[in-house]
PDB file of N, CA and C in Angstrom:
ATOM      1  N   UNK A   1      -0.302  -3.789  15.237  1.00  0.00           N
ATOM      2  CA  UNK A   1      -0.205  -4.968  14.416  1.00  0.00           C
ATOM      3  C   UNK A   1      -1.271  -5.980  14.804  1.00  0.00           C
ATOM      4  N   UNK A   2      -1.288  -6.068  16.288  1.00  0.00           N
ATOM      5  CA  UNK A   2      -2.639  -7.123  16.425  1.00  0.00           C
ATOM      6  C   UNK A   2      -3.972  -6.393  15.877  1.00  0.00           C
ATOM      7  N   UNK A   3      -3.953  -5.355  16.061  1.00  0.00           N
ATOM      8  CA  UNK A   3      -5.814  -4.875  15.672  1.00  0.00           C
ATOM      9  C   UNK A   3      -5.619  -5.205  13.891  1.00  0.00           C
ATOM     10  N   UNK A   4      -4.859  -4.947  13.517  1.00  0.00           N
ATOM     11  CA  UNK A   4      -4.550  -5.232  11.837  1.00  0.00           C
ATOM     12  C   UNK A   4      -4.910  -6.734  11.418  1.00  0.00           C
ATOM     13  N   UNK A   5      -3.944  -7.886  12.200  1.00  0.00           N
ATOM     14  CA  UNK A   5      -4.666  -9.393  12.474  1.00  0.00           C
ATOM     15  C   UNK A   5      -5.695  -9.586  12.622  1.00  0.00           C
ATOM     16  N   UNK A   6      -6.276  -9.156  13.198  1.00  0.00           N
ATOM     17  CA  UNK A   6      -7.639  -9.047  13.879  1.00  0.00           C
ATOM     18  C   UNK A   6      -8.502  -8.563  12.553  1.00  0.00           C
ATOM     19  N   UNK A   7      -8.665  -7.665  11.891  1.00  0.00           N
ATOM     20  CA  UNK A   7      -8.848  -7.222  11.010  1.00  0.00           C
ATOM     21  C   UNK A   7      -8.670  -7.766   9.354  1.00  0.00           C
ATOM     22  N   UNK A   8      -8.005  -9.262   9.864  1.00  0.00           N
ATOM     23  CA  UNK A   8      -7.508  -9.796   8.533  1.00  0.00           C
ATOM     24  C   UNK A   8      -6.660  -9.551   7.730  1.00  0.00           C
ATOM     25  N   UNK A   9      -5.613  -8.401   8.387  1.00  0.00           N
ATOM     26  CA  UNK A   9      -4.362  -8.626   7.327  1.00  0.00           C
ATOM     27  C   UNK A   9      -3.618  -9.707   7.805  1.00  0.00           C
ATOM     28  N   UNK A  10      -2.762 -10.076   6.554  1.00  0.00           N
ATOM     29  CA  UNK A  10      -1.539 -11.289   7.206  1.00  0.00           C
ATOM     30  C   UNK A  10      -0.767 -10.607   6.514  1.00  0.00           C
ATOM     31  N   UNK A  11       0.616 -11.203   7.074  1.00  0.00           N
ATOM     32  CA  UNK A  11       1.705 -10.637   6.361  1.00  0.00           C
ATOM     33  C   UNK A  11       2.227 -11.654   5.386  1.00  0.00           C
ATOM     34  N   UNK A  12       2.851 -10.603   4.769  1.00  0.00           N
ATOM     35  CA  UNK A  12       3.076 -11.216   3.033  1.00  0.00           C
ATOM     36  C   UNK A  12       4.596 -11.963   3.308  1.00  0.00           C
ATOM     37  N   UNK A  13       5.109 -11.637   4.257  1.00  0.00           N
ATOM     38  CA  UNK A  13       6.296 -11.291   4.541  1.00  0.00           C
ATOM     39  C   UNK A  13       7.248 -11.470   3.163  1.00  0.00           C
ATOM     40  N   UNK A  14       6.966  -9.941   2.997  1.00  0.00           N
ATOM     41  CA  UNK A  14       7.916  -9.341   1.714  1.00  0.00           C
ATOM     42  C   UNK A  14       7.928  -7.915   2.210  1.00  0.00           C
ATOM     43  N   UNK A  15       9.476  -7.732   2.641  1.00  0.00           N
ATOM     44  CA  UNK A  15       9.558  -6.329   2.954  1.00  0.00           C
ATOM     45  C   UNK A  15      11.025  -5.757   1.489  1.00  0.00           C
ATOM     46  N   UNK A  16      10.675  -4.865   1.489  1.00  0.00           N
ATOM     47  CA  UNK A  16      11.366  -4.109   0.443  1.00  0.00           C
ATOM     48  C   UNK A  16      11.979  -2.839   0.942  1.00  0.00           C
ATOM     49  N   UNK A  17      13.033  -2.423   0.329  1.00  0.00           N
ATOM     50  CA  UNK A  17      13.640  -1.442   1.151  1.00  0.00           C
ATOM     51  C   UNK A  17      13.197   0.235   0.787  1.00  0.00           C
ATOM     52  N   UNK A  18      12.725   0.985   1.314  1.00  0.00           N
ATOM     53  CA  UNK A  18      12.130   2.261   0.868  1.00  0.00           C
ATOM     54  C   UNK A  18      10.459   1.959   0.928  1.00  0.00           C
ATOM     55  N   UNK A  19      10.518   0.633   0.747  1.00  0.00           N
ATOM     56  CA  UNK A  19       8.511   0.419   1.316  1.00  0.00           C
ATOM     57  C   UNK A  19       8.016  -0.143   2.706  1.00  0.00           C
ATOM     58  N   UNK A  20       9.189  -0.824   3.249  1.00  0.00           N
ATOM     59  CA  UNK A  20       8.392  -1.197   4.511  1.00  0.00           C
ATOM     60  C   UNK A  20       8.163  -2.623   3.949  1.00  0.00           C
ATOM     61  N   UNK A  21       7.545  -3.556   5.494  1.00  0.00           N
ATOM     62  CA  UNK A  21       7.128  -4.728   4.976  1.00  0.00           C
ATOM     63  C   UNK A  21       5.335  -4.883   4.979  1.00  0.00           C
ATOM     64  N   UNK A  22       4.831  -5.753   3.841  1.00  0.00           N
ATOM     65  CA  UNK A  22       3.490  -5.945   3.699  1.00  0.00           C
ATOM     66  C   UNK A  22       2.663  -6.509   4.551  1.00  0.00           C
ATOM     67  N   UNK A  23       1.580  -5.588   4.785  1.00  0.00           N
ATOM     68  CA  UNK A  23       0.405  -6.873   4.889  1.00  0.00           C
ATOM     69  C   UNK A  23      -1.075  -6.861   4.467  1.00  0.00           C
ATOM     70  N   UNK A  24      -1.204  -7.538   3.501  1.00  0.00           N
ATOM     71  CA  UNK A  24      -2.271  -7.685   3.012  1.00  0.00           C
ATOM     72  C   UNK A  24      -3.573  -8.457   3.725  1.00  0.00           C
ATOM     73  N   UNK A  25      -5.054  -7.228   3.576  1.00  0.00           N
ATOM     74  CA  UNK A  25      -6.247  -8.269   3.292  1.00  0.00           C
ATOM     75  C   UNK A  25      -6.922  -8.629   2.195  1.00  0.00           C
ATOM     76  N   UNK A  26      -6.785 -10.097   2.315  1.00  0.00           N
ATOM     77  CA  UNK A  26      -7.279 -10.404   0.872  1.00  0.00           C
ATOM     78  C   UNK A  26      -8.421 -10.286   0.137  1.00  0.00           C
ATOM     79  N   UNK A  27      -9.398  -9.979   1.851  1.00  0.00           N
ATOM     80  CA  UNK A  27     -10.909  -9.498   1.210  1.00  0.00           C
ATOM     81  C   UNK A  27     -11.245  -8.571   0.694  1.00  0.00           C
ATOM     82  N   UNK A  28     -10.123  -7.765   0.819  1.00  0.00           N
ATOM     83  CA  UNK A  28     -10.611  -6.228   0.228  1.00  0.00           C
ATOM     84  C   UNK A  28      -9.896  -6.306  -1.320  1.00  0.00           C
ATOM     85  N   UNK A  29      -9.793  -7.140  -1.927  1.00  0.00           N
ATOM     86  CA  UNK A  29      -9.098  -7.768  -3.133  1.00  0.00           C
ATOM     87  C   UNK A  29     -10.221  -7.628  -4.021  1.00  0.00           C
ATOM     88  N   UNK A  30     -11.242  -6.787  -4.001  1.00  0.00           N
ATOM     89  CA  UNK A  30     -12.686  -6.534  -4.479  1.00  0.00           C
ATOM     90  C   UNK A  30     -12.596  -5.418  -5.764  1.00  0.00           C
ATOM     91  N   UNK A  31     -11.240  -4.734  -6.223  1.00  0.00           N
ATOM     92  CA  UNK A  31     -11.736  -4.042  -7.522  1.00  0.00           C
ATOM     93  C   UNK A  31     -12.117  -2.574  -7.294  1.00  0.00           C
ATOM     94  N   UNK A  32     -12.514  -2.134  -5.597  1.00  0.00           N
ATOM     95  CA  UNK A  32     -12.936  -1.421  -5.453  1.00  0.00           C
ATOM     96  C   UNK A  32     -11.796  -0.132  -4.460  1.00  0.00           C
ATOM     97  N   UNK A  33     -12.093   0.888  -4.718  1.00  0.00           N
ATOM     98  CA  UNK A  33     -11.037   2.106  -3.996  1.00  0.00           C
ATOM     99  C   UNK A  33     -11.847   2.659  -2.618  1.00  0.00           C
ATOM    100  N   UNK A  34     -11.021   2.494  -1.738  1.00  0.00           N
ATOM    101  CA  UNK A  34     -12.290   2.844  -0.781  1.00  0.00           C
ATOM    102  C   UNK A  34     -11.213   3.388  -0.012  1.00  0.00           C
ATOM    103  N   UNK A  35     -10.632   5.070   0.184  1.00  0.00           N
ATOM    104  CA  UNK A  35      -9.914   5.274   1.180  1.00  0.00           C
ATOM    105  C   UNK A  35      -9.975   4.533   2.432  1.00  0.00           C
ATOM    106  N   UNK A  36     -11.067   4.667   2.858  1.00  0.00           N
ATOM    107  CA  UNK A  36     -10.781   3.811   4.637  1.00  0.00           C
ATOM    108  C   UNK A  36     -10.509   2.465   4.800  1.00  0.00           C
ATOM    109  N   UNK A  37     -10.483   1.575   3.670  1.00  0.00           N
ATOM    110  CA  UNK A  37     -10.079   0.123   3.705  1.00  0.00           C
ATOM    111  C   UNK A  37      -9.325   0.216   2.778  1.00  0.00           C
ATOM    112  N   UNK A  38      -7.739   0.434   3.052  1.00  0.00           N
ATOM    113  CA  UNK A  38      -6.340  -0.264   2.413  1.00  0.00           C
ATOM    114  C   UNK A  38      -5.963  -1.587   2.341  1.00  0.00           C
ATOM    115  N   UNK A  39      -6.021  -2.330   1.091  1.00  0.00           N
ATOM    116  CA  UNK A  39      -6.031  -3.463   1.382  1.00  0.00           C
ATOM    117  C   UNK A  39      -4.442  -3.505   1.438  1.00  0.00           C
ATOM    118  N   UNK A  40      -3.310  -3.190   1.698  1.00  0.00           N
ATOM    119  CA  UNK A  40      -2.192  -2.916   2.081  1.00  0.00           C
ATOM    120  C   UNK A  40      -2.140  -1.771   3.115  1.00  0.00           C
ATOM    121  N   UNK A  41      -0.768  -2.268   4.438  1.00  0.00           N
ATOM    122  CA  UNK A  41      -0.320  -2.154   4.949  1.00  0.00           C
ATOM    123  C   UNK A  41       1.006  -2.014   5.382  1.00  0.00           C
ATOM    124  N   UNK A  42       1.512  -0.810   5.427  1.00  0.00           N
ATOM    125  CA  UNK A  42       2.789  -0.970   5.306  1.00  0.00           C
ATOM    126  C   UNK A  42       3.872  -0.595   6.563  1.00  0.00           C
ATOM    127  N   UNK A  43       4.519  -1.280   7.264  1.00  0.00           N
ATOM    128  CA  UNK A  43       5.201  -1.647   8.802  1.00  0.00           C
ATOM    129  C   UNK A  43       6.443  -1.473   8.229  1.00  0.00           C
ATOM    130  N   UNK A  44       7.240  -0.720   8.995  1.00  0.00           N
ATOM    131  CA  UNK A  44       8.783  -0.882   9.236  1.00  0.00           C
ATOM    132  C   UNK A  44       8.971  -1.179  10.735  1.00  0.00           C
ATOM    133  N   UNK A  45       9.976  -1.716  10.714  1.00  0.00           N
ATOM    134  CA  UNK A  45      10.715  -2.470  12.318  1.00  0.00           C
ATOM    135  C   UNK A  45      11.232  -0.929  13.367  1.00  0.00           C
ATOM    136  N   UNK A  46      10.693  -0.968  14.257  1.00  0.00           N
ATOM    137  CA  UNK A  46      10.770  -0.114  15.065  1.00  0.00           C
ATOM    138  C   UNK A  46      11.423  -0.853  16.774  1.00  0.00           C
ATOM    139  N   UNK A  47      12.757  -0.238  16.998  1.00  0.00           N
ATOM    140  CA  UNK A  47      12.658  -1.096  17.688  1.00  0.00           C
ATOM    141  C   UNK A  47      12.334  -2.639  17.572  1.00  0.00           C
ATOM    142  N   UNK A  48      12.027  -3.062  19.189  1.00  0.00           N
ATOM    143  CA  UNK A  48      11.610  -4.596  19.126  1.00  0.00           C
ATOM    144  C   UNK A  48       9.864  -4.805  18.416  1.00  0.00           C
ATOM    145  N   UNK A  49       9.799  -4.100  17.989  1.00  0.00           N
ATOM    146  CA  UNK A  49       8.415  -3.885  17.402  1.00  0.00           C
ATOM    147  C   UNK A  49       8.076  -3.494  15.627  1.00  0.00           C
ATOM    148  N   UNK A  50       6.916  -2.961  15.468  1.00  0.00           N
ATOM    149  CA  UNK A  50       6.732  -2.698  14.262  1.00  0.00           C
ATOM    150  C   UNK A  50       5.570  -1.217  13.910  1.00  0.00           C
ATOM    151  N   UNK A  51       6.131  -0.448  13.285  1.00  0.00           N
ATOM    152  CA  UNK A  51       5.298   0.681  13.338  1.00  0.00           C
ATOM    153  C   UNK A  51       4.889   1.055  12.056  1.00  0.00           C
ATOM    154  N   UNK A  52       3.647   1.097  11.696  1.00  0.00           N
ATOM    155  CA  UNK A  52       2.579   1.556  10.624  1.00  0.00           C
ATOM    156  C   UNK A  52       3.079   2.860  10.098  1.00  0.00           C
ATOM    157  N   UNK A  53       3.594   3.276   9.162  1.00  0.00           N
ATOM    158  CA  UNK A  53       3.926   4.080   8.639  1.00  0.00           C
ATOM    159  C   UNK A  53       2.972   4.041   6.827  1.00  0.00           C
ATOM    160  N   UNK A  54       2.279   3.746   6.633  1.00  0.00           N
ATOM    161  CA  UNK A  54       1.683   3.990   5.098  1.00  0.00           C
ATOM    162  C   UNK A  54       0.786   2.918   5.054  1.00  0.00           C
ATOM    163  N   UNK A  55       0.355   2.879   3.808  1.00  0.00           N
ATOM    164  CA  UNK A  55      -1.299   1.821   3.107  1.00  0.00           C
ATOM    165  C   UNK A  55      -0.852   1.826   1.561  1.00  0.00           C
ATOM    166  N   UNK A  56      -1.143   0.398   1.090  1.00  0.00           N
ATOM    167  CA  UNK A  56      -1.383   0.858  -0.371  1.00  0.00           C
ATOM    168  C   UNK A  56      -2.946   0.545  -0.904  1.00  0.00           C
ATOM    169  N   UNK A  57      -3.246   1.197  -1.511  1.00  0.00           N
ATOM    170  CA  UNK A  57      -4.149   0.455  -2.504  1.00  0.00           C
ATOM    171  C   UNK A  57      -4.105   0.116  -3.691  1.00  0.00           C
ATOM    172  N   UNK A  58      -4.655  -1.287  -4.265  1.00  0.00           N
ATOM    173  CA  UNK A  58      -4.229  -2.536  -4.840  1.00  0.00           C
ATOM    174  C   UNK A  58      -5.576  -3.008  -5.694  1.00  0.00           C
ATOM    175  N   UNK A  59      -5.737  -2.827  -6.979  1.00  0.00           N
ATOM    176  CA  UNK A  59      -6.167  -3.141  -7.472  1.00  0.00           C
ATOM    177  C   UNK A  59      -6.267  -4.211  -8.600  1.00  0.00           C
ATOM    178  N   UNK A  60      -6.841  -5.517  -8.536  1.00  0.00           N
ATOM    179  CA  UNK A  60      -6.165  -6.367  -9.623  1.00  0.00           C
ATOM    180  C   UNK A  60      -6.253  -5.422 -11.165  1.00  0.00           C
ATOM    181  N   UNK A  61      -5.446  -6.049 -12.242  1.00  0.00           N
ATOM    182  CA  UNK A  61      -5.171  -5.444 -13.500  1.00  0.00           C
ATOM    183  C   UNK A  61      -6.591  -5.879 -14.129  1.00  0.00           C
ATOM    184  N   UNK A  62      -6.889  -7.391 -14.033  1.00  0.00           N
ATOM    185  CA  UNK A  62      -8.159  -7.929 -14.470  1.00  0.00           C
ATOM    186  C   UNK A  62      -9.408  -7.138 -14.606  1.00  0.00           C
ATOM    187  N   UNK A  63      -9.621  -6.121 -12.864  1.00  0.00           N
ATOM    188  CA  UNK A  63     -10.613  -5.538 -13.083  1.00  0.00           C
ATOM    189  C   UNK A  63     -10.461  -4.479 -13.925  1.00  0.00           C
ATOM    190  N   UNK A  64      -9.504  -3.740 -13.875  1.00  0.00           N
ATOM    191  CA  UNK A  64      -9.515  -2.199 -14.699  1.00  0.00           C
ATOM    192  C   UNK A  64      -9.015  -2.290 -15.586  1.00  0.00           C
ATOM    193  N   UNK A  65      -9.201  -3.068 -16.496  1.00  0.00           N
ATOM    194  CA  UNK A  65      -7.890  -3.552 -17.579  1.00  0.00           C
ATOM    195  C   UNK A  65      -7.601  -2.042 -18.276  1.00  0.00           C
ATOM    196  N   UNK A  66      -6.115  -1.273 -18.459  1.00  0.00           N
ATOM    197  CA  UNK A  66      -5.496  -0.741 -19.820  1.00  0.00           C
ATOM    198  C   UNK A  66      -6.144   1.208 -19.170  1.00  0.00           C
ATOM    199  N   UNK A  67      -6.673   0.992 -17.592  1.00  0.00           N
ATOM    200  CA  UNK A  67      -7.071   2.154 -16.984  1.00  0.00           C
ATOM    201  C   UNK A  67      -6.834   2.415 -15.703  1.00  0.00           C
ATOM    202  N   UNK A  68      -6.200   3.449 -15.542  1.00  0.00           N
ATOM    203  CA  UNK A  68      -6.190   3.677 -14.017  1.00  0.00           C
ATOM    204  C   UNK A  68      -6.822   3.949 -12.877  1.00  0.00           C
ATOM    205  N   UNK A  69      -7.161   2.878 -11.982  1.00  0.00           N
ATOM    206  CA  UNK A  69      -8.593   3.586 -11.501  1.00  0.00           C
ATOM    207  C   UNK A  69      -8.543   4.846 -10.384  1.00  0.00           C
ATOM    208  N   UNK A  70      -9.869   5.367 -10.622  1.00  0.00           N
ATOM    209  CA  UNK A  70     -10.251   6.063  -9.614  1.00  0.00           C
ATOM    210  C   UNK A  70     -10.067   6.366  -8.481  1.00  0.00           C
ATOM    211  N   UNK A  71      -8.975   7.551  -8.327  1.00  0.00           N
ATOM    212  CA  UNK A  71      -8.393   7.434  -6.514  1.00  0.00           C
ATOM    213  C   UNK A  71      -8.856   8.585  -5.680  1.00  0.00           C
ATOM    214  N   UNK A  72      -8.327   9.457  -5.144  1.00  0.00           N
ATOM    215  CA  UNK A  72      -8.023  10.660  -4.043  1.00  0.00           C
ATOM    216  C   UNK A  72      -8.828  11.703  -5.152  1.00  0.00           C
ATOM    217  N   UNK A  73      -9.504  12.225  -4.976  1.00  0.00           N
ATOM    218  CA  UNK A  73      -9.175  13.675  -6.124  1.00  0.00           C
ATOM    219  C   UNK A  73      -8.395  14.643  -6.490  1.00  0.00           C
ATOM    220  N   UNK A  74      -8.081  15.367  -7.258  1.00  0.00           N
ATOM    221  CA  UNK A  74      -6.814  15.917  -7.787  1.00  0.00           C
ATOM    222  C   UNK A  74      -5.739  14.717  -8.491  1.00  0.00           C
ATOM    223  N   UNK A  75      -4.966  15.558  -9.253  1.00  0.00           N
ATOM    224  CA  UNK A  75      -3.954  14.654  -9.719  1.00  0.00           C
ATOM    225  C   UNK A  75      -2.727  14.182  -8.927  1.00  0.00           C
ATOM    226  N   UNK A  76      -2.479  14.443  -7.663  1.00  0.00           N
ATOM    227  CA  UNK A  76      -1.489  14.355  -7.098  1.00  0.00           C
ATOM    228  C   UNK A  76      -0.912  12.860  -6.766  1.00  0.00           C
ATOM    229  N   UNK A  77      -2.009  11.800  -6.567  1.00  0.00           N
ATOM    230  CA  UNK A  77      -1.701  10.507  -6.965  1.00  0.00           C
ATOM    231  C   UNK A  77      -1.727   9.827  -8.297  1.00  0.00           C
ATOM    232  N   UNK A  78      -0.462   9.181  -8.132  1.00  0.00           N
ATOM    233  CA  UNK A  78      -0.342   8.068  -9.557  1.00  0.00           C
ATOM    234  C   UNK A  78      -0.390   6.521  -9.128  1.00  0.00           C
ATOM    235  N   UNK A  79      -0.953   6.231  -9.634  1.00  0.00           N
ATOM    236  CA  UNK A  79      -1.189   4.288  -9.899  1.00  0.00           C
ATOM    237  C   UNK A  79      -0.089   4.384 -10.995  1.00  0.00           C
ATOM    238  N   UNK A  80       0.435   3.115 -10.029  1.00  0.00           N
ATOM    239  CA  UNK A  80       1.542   2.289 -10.549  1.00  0.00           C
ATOM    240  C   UNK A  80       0.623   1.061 -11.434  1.00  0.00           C
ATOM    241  N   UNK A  81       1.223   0.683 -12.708  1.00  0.00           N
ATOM    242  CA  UNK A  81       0.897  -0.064 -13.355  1.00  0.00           C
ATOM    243  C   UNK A  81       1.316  -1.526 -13.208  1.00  0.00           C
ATOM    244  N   UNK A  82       1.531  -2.425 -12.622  1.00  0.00           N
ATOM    245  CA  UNK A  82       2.439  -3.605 -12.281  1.00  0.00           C
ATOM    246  C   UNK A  82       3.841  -3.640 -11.981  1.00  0.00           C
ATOM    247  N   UNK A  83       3.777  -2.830 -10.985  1.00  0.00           N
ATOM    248  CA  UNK A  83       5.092  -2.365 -10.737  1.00  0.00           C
ATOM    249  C   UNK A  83       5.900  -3.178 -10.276  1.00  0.00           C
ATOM    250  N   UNK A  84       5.053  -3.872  -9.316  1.00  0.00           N
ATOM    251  CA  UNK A  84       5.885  -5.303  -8.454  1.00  0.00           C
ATOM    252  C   UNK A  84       6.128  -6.540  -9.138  1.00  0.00           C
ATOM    253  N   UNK A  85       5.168  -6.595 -10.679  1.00  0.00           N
ATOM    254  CA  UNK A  85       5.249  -7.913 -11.437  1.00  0.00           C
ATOM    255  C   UNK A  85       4.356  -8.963 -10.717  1.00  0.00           C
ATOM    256  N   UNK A  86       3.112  -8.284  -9.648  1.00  0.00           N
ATOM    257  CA  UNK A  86       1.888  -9.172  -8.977  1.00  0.00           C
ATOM    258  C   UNK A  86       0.611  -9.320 -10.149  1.00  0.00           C
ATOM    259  N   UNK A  87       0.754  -8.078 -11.237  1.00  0.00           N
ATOM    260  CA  UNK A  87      -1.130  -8.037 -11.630  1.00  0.00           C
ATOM    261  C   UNK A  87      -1.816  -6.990 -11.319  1.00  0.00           C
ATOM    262  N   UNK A  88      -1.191  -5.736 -10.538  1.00  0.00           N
ATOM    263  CA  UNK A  88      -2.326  -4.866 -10.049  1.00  0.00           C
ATOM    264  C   UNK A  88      -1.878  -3.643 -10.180  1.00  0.00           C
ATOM    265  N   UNK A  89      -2.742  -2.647  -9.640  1.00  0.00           N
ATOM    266  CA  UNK A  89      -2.886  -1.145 -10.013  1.00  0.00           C
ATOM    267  C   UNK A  89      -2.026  -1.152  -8.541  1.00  0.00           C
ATOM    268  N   UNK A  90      -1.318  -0.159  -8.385  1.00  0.00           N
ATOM    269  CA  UNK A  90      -1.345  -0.123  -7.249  1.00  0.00           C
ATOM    270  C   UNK A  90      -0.579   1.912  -6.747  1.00  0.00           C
ATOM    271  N   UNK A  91      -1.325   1.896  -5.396  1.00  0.00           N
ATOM    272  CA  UNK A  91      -1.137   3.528  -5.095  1.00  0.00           C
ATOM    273  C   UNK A  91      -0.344   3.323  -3.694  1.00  0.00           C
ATOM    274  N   UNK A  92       0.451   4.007  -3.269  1.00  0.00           N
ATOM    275  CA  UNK A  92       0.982   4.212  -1.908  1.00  0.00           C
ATOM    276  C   UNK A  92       0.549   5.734  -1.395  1.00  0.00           C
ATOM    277  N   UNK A  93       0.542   5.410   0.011  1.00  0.00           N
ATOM    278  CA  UNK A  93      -0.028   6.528   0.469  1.00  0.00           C
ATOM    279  C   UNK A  93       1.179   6.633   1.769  1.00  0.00           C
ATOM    280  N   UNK A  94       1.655   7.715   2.047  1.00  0.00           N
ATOM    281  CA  UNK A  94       2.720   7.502   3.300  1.00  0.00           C
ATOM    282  C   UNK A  94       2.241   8.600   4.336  1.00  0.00           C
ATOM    283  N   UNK A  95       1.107   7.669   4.993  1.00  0.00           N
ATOM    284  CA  UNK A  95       0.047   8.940   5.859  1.00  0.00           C
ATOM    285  C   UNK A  95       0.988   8.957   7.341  1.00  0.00           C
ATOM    286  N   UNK A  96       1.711   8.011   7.701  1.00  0.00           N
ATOM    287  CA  UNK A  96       2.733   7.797   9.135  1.00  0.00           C
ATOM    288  C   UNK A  96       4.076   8.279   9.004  1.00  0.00           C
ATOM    289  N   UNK A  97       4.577   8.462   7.923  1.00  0.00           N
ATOM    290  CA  UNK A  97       5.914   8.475   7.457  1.00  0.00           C
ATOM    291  C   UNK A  97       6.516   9.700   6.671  1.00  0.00           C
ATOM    292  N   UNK A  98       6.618  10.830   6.854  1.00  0.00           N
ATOM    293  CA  UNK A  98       6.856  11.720   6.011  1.00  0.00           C
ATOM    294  C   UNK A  98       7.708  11.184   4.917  1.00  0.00           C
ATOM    295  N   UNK A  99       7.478  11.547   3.447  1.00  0.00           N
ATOM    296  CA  UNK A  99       8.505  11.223   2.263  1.00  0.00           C
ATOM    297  C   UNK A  99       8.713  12.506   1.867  1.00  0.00           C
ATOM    298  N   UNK A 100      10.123  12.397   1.857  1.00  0.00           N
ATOM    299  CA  UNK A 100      10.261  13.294   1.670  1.00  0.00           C
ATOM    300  C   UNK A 100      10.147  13.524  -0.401  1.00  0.00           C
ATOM    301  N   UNK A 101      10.084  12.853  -0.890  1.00  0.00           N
ATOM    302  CA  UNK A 101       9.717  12.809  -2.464  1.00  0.00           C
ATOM    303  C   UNK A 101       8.027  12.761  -2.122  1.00  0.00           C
ATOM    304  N   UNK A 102       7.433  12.625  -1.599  1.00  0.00           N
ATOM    305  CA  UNK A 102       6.440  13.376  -1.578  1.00  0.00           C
ATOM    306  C   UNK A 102       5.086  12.360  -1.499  1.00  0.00           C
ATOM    307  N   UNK A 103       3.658  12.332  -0.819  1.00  0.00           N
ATOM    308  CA  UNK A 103       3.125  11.274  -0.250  1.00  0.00           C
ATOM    309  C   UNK A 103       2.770  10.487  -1.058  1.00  0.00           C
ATOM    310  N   UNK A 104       2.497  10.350  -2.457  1.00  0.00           N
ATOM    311  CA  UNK A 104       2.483   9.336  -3.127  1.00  0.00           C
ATOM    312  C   UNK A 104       3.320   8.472  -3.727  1.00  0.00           C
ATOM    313  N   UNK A 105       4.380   8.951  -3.666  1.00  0.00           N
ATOM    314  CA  UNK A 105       5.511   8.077  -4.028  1.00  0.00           C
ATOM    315  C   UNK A 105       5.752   6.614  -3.491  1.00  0.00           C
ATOM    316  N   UNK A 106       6.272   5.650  -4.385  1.00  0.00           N
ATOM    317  CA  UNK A 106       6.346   4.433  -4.434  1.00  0.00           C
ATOM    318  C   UNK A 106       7.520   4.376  -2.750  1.00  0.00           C
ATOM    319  N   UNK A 107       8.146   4.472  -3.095  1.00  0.00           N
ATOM    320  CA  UNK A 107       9.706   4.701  -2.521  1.00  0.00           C
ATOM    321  C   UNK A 107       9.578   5.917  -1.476  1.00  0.00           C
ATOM    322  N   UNK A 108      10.129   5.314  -0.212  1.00  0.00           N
ATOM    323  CA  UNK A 108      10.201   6.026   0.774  1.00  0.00           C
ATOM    324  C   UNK A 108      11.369   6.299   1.149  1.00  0.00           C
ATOM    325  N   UNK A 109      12.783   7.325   1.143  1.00  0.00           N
ATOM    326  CA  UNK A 109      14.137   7.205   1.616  1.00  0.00           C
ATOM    327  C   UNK A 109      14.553   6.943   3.443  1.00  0.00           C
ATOM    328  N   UNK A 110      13.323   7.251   3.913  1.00  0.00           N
ATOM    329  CA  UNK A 110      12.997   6.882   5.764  1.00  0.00           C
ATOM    330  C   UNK A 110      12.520   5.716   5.957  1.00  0.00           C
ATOM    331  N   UNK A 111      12.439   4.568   5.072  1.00  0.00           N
ATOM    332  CA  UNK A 111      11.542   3.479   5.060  1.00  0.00           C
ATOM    333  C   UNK A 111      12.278   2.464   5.258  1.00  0.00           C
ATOM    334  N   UNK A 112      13.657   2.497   5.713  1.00  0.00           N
ATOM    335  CA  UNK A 112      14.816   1.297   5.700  1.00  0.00           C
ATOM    336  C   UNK A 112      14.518   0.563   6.750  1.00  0.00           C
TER     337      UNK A 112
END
């Protein structure tokens, strides 16, 4: 969590149940898909602590208007269309966390 600070996420503090809680950088709020910079972060409470279990990527609606952008290759990921009611594209990835519905899925049932 500190190298993440460090790195410019803050937390949104909005945790949801099956996603974990957020933390966003806002610089990477750029329009652009770049596997190695998630501008989401996604932490569940571990213990007295907090453990990284997934990333989303977050695209405003503005830039891609009425299209889904460009992710992973293959079809196996779906962009969510404003799912949260924020404005954006958005993909989950659950690279820490096995889902068992499967790694792109919104909703994690291990994510409580």
């Amino acid at each position: 969590m500190g190298q993440a600070e460090a790195e410019g996420y803050i937390n949104l503090n909005f945790c949801e149940e099956g996603e974990g809680c957020h933390w966003l950088n806002p610089t990477l709020l750029d329009g652009e898909f770049d596997p190695n910079r998630p501008e989401i972060l996604l932490y569940i409470q571990d213990g007295d602590g907090w453990r990284l279990v997934g990333v989303e990527y977050v695209i405003p609606l503005s830039l891609s208007p009425g299209v889904a952008p460009e992710g992973f290759p293959g079809a196996a990921d779906t962009w969510r269309e404003d799912s949260e009611g924020v404005g954006l594209w958005e993909l989950t990835a659950w690279i820490w966390l096995h889902n068992p519905n499967g790694m792109f899925e919104q909703h994690n049932p291990r994510a409580e």
